[in-house]
C-alpha atoms as a PDB file:
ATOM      1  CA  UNK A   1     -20.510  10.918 -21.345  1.00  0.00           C
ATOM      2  CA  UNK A   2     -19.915  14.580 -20.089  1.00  0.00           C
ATOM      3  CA  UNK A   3     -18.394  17.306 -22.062  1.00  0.00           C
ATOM      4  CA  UNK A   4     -15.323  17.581 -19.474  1.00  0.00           C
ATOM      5  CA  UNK A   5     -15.129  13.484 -19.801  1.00  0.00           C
ATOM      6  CA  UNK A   6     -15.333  13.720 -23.502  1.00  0.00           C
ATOM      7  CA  UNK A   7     -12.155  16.442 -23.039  1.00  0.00           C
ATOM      8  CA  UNK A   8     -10.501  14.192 -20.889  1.00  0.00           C
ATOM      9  CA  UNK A   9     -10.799  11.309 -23.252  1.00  0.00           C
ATOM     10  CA  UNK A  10      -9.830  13.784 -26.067  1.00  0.00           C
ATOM     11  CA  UNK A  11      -7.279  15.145 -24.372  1.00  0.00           C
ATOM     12  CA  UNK A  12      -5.588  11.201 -23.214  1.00  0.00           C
ATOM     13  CA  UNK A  13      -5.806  10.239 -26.712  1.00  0.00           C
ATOM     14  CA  UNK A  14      -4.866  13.252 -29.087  1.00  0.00           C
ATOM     15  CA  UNK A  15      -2.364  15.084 -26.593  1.00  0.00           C
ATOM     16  CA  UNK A  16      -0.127  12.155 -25.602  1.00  0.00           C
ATOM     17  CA  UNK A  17      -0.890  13.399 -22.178  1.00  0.00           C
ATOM     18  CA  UNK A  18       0.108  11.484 -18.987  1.00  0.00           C
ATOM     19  CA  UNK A  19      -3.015  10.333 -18.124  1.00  0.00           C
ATOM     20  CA  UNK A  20      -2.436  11.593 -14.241  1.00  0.00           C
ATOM     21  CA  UNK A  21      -2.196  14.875 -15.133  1.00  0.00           C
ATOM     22  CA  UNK A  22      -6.034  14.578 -15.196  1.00  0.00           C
ATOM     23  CA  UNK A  23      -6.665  11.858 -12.715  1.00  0.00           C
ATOM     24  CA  UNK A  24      -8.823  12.128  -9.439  1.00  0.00           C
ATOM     25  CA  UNK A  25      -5.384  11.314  -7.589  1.00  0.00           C
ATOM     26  CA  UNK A  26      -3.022  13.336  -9.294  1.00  0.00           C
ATOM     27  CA  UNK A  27      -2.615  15.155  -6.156  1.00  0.00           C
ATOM     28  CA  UNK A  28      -0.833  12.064  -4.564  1.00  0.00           C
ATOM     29  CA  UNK A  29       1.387  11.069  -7.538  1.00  0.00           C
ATOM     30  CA  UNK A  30       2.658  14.391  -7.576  1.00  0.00           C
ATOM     31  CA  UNK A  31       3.625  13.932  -3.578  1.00  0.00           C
ATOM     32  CA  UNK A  32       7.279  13.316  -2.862  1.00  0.00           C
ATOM     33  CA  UNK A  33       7.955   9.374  -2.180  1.00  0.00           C
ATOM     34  CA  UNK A  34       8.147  10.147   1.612  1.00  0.00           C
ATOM     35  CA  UNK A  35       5.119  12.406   1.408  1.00  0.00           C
ATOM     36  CA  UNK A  36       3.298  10.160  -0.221  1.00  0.00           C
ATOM     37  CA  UNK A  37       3.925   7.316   2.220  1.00  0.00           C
ATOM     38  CA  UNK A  38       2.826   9.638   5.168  1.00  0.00           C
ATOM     39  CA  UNK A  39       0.053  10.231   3.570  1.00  0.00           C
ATOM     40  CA  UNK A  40      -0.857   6.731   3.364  1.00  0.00           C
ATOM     41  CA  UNK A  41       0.192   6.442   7.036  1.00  0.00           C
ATOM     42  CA  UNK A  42      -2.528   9.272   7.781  1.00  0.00           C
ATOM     43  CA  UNK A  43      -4.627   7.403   6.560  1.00  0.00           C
ATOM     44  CA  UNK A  44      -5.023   4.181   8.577  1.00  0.00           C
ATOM     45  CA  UNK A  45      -4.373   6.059  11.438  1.00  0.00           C
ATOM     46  CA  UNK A  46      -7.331   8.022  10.803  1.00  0.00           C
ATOM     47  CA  UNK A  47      -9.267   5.149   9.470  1.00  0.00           C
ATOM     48  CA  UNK A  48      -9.030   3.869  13.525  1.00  0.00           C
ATOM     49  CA  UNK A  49      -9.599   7.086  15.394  1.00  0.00           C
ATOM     50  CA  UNK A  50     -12.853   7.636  13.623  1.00  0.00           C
ATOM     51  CA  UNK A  51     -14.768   5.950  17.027  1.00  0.00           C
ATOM     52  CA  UNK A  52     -14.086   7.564  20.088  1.00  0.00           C
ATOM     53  CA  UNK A  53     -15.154   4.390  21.500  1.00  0.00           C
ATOM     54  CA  UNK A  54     -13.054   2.160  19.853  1.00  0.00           C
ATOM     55  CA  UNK A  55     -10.586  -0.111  21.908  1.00  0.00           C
ATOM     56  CA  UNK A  56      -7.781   0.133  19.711  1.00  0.00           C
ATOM     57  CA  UNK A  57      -4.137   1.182  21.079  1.00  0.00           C
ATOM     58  CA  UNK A  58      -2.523   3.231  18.206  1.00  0.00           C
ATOM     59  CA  UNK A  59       0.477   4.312  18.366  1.00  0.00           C
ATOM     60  CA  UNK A  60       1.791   6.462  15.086  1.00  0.00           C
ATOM     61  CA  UNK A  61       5.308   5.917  15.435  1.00  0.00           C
ATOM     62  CA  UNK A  62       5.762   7.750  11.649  1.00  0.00           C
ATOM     63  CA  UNK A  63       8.708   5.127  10.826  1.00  0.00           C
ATOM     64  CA  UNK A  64      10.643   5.761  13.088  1.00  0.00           C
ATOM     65  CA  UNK A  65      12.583   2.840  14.772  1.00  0.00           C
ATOM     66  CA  UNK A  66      11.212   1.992  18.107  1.00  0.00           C
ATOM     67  CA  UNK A  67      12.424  -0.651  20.876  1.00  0.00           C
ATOM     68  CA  UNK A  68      10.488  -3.269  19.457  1.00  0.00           C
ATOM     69  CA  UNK A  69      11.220  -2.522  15.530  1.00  0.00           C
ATOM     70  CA  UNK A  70      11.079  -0.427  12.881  1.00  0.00           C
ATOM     71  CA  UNK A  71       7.195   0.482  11.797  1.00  0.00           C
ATOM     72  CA  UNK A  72       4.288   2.789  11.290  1.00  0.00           C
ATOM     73  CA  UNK A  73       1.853   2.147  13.227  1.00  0.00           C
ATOM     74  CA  UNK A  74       0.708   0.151  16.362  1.00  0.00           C
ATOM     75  CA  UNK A  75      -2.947  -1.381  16.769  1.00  0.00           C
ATOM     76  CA  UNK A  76      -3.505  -4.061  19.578  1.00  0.00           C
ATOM     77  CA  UNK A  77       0.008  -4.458  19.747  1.00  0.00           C
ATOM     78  CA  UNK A  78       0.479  -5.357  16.356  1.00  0.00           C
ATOM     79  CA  UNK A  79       3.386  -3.524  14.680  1.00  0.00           C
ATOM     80  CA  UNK A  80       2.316  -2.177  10.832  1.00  0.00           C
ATOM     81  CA  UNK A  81       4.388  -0.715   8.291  1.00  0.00           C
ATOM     82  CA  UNK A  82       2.687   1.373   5.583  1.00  0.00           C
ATOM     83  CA  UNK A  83       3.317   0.915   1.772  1.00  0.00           C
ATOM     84  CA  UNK A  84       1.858   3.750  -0.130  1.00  0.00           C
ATOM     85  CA  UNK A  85       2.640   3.995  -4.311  1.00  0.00           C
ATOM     86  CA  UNK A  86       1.531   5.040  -7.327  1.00  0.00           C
ATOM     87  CA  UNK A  87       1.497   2.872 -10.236  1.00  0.00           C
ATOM     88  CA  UNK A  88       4.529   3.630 -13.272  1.00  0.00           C
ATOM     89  CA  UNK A  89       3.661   4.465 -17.085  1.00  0.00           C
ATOM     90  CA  UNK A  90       3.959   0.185 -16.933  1.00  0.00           C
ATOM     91  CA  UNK A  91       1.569  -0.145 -14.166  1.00  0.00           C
ATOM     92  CA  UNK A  92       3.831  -1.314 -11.759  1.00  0.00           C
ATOM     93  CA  UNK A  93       3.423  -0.235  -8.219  1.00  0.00           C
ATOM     94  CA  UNK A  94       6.938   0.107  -6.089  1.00  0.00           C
ATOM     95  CA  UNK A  95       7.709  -0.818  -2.494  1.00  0.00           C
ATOM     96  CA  UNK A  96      10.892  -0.398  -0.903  1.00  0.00           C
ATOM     97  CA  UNK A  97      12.244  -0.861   1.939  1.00  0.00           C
ATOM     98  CA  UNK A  98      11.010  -3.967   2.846  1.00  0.00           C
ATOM     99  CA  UNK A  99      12.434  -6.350   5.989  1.00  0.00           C
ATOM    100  CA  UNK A 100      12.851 -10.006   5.791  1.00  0.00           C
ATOM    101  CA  UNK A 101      14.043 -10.095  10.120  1.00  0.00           C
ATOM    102  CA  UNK A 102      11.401  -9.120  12.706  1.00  0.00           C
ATOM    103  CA  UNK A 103      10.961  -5.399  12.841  1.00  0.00           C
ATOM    104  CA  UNK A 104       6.986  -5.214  12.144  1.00  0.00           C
ATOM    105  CA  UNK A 105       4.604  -7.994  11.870  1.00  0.00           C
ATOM    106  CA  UNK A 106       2.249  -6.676   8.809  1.00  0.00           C
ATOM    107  CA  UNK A 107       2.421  -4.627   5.922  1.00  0.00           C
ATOM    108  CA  UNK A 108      -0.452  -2.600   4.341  1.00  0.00           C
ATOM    109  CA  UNK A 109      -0.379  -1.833   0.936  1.00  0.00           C
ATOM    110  CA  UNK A 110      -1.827   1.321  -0.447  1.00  0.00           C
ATOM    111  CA  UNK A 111      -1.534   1.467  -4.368  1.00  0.00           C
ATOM    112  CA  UNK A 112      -2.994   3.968  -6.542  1.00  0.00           C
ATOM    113  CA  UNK A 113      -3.844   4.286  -9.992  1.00  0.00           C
ATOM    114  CA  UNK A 114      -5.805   6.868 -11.697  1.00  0.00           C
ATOM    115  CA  UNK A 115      -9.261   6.690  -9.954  1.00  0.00           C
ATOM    116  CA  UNK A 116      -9.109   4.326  -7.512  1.00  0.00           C
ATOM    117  CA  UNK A 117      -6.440   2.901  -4.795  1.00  0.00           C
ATOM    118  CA  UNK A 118      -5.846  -0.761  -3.996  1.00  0.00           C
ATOM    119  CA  UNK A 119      -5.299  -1.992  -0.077  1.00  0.00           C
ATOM    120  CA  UNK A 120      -3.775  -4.754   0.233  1.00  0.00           C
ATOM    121  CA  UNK A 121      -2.241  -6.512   3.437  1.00  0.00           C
ATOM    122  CA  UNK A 122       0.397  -9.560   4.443  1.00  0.00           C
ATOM    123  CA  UNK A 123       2.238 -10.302   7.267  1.00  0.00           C
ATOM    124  CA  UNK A 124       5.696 -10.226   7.793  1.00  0.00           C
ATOM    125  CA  UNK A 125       6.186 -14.231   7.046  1.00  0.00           C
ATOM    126  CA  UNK A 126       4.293 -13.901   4.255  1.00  0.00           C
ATOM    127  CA  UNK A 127       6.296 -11.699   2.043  1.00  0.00           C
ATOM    128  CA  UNK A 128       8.496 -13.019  -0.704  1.00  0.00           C
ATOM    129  CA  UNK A 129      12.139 -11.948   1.170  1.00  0.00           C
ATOM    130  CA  UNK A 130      14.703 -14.461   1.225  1.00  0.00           C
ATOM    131  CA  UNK A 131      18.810 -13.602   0.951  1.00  0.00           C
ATOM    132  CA  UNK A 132      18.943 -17.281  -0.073  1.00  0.00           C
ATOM    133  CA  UNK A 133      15.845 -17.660  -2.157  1.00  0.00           C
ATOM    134  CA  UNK A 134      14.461 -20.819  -0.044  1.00  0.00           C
ATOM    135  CA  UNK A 135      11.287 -19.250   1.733  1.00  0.00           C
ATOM    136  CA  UNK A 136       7.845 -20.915   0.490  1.00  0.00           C
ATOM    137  CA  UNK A 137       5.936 -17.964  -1.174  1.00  0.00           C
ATOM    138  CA  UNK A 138       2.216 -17.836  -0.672  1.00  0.00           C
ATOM    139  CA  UNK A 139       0.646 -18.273  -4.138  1.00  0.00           C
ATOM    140  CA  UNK A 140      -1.154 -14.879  -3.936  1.00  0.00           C
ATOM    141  CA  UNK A 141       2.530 -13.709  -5.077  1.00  0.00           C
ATOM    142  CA  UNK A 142       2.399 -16.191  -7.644  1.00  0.00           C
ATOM    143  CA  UNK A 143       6.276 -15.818  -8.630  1.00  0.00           C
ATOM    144  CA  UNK A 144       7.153 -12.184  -7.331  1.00  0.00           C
ATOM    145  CA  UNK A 145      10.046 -11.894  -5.682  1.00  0.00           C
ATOM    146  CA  UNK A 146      11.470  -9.090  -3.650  1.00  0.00           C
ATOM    147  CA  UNK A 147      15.116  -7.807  -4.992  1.00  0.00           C
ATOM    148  CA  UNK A 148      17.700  -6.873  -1.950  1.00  0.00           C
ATOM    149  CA  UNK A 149      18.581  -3.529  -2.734  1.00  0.00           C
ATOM    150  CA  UNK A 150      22.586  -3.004  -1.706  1.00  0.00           C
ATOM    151  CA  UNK A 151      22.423   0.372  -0.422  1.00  0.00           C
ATOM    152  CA  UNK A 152      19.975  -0.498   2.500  1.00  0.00           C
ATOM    153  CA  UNK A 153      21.782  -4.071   3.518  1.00  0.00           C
ATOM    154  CA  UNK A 154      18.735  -5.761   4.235  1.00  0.00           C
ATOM    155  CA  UNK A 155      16.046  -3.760   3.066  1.00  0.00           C
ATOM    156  CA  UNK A 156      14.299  -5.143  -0.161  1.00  0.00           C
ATOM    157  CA  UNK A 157      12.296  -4.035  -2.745  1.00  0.00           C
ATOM    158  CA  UNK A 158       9.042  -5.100  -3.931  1.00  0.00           C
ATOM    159  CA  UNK A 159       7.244  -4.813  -7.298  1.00  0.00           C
ATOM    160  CA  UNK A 160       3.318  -5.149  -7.458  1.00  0.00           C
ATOM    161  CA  UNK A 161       2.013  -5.527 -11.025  1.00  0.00           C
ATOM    162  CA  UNK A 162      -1.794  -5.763 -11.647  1.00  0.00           C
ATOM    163  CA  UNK A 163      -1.325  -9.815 -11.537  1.00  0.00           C
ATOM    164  CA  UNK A 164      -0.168  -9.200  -8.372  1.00  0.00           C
ATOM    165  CA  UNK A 165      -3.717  -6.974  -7.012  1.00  0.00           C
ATOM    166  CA  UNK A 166      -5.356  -9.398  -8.423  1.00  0.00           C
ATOM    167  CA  UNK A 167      -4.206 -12.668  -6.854  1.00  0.00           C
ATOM    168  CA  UNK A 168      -3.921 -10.604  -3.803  1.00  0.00           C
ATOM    169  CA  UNK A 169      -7.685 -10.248  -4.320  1.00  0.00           C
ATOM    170  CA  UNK A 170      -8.924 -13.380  -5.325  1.00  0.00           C
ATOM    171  CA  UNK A 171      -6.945 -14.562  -1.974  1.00  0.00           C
ATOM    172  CA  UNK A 172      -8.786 -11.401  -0.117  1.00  0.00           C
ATOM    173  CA  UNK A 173      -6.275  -9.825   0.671  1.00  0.00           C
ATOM    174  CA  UNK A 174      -6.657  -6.630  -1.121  1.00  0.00           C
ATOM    175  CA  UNK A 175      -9.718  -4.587  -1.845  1.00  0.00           C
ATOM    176  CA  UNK A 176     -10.434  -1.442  -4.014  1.00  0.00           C
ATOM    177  CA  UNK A 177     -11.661   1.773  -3.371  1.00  0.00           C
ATOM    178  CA  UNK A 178     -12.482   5.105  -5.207  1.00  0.00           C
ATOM    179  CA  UNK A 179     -12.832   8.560  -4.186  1.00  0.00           C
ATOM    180  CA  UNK A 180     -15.863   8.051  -2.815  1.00  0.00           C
ATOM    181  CA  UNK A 181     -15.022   5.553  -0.144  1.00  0.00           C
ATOM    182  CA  UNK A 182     -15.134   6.107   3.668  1.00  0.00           C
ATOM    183  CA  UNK A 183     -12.521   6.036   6.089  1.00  0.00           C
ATOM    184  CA  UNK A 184     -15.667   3.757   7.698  1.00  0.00           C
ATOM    185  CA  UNK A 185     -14.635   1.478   4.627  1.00  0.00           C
ATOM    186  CA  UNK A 186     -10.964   1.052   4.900  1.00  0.00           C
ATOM    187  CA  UNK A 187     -11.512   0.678   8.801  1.00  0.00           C
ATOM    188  CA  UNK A 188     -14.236  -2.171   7.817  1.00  0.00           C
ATOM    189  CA  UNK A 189     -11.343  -3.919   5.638  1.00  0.00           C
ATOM    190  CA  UNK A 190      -8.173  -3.507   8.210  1.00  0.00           C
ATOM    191  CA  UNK A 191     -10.259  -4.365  11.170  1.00  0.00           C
ATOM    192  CA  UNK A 192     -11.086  -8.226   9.626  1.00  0.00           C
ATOM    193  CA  UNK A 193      -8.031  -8.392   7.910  1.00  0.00           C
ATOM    194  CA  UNK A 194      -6.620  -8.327  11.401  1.00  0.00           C
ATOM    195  CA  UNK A 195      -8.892  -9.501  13.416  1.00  0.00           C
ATOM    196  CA  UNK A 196      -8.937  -6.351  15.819  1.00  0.00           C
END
């Protein structure tokens, strides 16, 4: 172990320090919630424009509604919303708003924790939304449930704990990366998780 790991452990353990103070990410938990989330938006978009030659249509839309619905992104005419969190103090990472009715077709999921960030993806169908609770959930949700949150009508909110990641990875949906991973890598991962 390093002297400036052996501080950091030191410092985690005797300090009562918030262990993202000294995290390789810090930088993003400290973003503002919409910063953050264009931040996670920069980077799928940049994950595709890497290849000059590539033959995929984006269209960064930045959340703002369009004709056809309310996303991120656009690739082969698929429309994407972007997720991007940081985990709590109980390792819980926080999406909102969510949409049960037919305003994007996937959602990616970029979740942080201290050293390394979690992608995970669904479609629309596929997330656990329902006003009336009778939707079959896939079981990499196991029993999450997103709560309807008042203020936004029909926007929902949705809860990933780290039972969550990992069902979401044993299903393959979700991989991990650390700071050293590519935008090569994420592209890799998006591209087969959508077949583009």
């Amino acid at each position: 172990m390093s002297f400036i790991d052996e501080a950091n452990s030191f410092y985690k353990s005797y300090c009562n320090a918030d262990p993202w103070d000294i995290a390789p990410f810090s930088s993003i938990k400290k973003m503002e919630n919409d910063t953050r989330g264009q931040f996670g938006e920069k980077i799928i978009s940049e994950a595709f424009h890497l290849d000059s030659k590539n033959a995929f249509d984006m269209d960064y839309g930045n959340g703002n509604h369009h004709e056809d619905g309310i996303y991120d992104l656009k690739i082969n005419n698929k429309r994407i919303e972007v997720k991007t969190s940081c985990h709590t103090k109980s390792f819980v990472w926080q999406h909102e708003p969510l949409y049960e009715k037919d305003v994007y077709d996937y959602v990616i999921f970029i979740d942080f924790t201290y050293d390394c960030f979690y992608i995970s993806y669904v479609s629309r169908e596929e997330l656990p939304l329902s006003i009336d609770g009778t939707k079959k959930v896939p079981t990499f949700f196991g029993t999450k449930k997103g709560t309807l949150r008042k203020e936004k009508m029909d926007g929902y909110k949705l809860d990933f704990s780290r039972k969550t990641i990992s069902l979401l990875n044993q299903a393959g949906r979700c991989k991990v990366f650390n700071d050293s991973s590519t935008l090569e890598d994420i592209k890799n991962f998006i591209s087969g998780a959508f077949n583009i």
